[in-house]
C-alpha atoms as a PDB file:
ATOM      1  CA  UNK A   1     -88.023 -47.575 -50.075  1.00  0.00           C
ATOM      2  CA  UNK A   2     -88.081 -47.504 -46.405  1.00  0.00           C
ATOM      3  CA  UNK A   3     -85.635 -44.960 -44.907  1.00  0.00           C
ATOM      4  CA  UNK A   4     -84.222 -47.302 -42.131  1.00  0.00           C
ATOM      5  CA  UNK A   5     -83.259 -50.140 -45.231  1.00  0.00           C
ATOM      6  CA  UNK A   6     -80.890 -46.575 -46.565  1.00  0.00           C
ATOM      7  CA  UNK A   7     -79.410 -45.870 -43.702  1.00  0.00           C
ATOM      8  CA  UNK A   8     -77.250 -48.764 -43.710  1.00  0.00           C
ATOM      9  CA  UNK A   9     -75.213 -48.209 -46.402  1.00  0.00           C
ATOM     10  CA  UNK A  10     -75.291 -44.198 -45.448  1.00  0.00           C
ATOM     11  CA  UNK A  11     -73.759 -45.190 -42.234  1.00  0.00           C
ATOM     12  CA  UNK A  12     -71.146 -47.194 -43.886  1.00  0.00           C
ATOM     13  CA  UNK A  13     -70.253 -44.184 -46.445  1.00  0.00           C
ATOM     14  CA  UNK A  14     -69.823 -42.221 -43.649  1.00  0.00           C
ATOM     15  CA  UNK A  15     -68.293 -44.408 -41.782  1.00  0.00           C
ATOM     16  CA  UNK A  16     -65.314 -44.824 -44.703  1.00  0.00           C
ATOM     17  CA  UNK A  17     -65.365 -41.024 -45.497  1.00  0.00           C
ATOM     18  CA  UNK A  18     -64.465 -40.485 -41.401  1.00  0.00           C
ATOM     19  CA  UNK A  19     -61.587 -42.725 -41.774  1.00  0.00           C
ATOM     20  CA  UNK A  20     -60.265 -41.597 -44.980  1.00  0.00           C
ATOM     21  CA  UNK A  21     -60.586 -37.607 -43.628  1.00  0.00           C
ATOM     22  CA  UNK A  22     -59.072 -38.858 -40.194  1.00  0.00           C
ATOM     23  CA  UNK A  23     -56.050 -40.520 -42.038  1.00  0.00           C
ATOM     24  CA  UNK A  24     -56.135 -37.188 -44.171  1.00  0.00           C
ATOM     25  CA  UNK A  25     -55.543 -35.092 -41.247  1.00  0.00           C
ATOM     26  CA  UNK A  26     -53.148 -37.366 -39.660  1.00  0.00           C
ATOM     27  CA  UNK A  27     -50.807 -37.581 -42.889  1.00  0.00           C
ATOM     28  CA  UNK A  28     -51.116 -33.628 -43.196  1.00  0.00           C
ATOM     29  CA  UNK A  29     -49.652 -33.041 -39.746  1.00  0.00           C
ATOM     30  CA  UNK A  30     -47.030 -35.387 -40.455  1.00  0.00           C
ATOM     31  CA  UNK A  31     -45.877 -33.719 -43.443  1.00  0.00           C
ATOM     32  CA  UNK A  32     -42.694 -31.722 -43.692  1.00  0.00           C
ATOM     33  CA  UNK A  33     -41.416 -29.584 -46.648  1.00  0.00           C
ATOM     34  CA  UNK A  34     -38.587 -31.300 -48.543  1.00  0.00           C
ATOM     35  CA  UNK A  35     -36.368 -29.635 -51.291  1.00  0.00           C
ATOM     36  CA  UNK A  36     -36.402 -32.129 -54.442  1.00  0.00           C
ATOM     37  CA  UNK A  37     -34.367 -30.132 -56.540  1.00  0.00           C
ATOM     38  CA  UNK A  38     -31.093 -31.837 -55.030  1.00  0.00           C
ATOM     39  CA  UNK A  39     -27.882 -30.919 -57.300  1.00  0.00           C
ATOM     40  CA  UNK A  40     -30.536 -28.456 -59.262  1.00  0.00           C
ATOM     41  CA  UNK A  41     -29.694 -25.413 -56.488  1.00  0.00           C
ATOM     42  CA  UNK A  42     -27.830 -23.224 -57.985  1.00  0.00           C
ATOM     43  CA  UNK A  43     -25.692 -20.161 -56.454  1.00  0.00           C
ATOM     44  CA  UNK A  44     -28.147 -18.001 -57.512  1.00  0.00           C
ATOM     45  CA  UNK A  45     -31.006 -19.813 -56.087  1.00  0.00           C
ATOM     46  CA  UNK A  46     -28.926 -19.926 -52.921  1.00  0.00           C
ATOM     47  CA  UNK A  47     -28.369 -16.109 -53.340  1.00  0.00           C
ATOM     48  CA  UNK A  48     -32.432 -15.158 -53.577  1.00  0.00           C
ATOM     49  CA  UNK A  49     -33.196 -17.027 -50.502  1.00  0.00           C
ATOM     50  CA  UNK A  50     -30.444 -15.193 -48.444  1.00  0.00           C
ATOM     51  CA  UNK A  51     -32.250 -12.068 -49.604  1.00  0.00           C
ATOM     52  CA  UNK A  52     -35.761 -13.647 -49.032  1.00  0.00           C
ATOM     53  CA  UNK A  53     -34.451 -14.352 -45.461  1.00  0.00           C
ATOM     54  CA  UNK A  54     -32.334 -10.819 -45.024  1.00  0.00           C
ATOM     55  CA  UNK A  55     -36.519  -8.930 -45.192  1.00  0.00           C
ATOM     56  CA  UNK A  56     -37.595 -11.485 -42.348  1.00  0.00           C
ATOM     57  CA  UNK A  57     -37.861  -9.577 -39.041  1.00  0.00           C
ATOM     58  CA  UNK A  58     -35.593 -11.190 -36.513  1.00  0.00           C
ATOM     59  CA  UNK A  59     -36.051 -12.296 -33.207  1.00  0.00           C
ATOM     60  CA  UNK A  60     -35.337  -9.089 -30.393  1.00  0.00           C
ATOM     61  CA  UNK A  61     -34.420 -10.035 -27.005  1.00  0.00           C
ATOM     62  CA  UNK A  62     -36.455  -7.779 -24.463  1.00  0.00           C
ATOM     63  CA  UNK A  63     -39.359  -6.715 -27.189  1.00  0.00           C
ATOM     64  CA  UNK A  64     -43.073  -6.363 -26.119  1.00  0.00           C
ATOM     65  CA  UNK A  65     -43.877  -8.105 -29.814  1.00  0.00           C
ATOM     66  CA  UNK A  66     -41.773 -11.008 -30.079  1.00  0.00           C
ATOM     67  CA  UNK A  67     -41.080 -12.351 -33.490  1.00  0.00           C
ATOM     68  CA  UNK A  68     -42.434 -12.517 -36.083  1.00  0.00           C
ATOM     69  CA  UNK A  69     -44.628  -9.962 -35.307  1.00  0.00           C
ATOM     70  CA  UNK A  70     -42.410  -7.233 -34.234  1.00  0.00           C
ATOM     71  CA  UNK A  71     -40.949  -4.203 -36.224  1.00  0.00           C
ATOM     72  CA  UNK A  72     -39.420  -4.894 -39.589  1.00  0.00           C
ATOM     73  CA  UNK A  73     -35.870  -4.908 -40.283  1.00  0.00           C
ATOM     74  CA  UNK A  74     -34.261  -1.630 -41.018  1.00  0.00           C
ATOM     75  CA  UNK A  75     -32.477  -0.203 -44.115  1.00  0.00           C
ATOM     76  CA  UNK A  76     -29.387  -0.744 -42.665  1.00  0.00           C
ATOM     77  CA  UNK A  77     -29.734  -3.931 -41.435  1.00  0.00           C
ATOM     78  CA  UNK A  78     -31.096  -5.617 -44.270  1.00  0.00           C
ATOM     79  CA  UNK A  79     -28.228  -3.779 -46.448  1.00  0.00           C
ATOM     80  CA  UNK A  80     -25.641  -5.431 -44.250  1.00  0.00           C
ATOM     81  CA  UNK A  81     -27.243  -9.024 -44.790  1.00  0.00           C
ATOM     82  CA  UNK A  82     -27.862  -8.443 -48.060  1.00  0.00           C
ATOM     83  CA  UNK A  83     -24.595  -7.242 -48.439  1.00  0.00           C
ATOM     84  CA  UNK A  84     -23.517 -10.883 -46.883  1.00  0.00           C
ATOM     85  CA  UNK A  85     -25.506 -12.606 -49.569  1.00  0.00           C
ATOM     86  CA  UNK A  86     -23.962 -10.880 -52.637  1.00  0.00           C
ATOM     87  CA  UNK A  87     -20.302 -11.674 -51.442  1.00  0.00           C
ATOM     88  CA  UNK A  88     -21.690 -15.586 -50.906  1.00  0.00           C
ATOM     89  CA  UNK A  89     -22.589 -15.243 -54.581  1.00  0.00           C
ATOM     90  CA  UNK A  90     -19.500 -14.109 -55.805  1.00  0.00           C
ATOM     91  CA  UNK A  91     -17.290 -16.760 -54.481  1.00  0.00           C
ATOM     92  CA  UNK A  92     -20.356 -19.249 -55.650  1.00  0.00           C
ATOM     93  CA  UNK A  93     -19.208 -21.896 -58.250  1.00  0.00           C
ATOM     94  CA  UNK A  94     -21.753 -24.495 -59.427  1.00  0.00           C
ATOM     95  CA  UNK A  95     -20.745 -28.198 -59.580  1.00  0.00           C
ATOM     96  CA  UNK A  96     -20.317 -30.230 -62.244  1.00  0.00           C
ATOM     97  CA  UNK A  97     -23.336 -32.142 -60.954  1.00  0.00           C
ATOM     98  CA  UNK A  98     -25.834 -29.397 -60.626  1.00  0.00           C
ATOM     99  CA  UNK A  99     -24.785 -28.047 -64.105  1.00  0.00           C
ATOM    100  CA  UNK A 100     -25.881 -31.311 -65.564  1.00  0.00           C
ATOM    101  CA  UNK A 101     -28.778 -31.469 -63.783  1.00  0.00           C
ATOM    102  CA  UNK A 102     -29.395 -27.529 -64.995  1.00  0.00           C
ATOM    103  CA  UNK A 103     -28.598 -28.536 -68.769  1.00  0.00           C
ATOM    104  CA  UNK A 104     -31.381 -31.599 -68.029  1.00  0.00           C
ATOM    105  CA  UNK A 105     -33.678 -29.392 -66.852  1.00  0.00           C
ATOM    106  CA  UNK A 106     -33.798 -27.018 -69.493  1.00  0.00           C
ATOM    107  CA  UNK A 107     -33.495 -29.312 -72.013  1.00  0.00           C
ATOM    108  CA  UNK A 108     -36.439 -30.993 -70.671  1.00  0.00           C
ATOM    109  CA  UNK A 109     -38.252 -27.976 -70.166  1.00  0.00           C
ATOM    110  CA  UNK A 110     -37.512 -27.037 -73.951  1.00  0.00           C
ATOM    111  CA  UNK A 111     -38.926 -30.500 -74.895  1.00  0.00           C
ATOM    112  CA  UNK A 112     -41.877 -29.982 -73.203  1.00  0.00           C
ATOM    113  CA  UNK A 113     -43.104 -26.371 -73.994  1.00  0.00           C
ATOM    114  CA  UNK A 114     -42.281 -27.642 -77.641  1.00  0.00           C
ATOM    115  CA  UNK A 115     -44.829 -30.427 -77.683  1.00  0.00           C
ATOM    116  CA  UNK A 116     -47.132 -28.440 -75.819  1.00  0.00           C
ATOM    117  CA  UNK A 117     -47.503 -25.809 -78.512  1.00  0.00           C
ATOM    118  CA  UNK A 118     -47.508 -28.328 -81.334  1.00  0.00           C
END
């Protein structure tokens, strides 16, 4: 056939593919990150992202490389916060909500590796 009689329906695929990557790219910037886990954080989830966020350089007032590209935290400093994070823990108490959702999850989680090595 022709090529001018394919180029019709070319045009149109592309046409559809634009759209769909341009509504793509438009949902993707629109996105933010959520946290499903609701009453499944527990104190020691809380705990490791204290520590997570104690290694993250802070900002410094009056530094040639502004964050987060400046030095790293020190020893000290990330002792301290971690420091901070361990006392949090220890006066941590889970809910009666999140240790039902915990006893879900692990039951569920049970359930499945089960079936999956039937």
């Amino acid at each position: 056939s022709p090529p001018g009689l394919c180029l019709r329906p070319r045009t149109q695929l592309l046409m559809v593919m634009m759209k769909v990557a341009t509504t793509a790219l438009v949902m993707v910037g629109s996105v933010v990150a959520q946290d499903m886990r609701e009453n499944c954080v527990s104190c020691g989830d809380v705990k490791r992202r204290c520590e997570i966020d104690c290694m993250l350089p802070t900002y410094r007032k009056n530094q040639e490389l502004a964050w987060p590209n400046n030095s790293p935290e020190t020893y000290e400093d990330m002792s301290s916060c971690t420091s901070g994070c361990a006392s949090d823990y220890e006066s941590c108490s889970e809910t009666t909500e999140q240790k039902a959702c915990f006893s879900c999850v692990s039951s569920c989680a049970t359930t499945y590796e089960a079936s999956m090595l039937a």
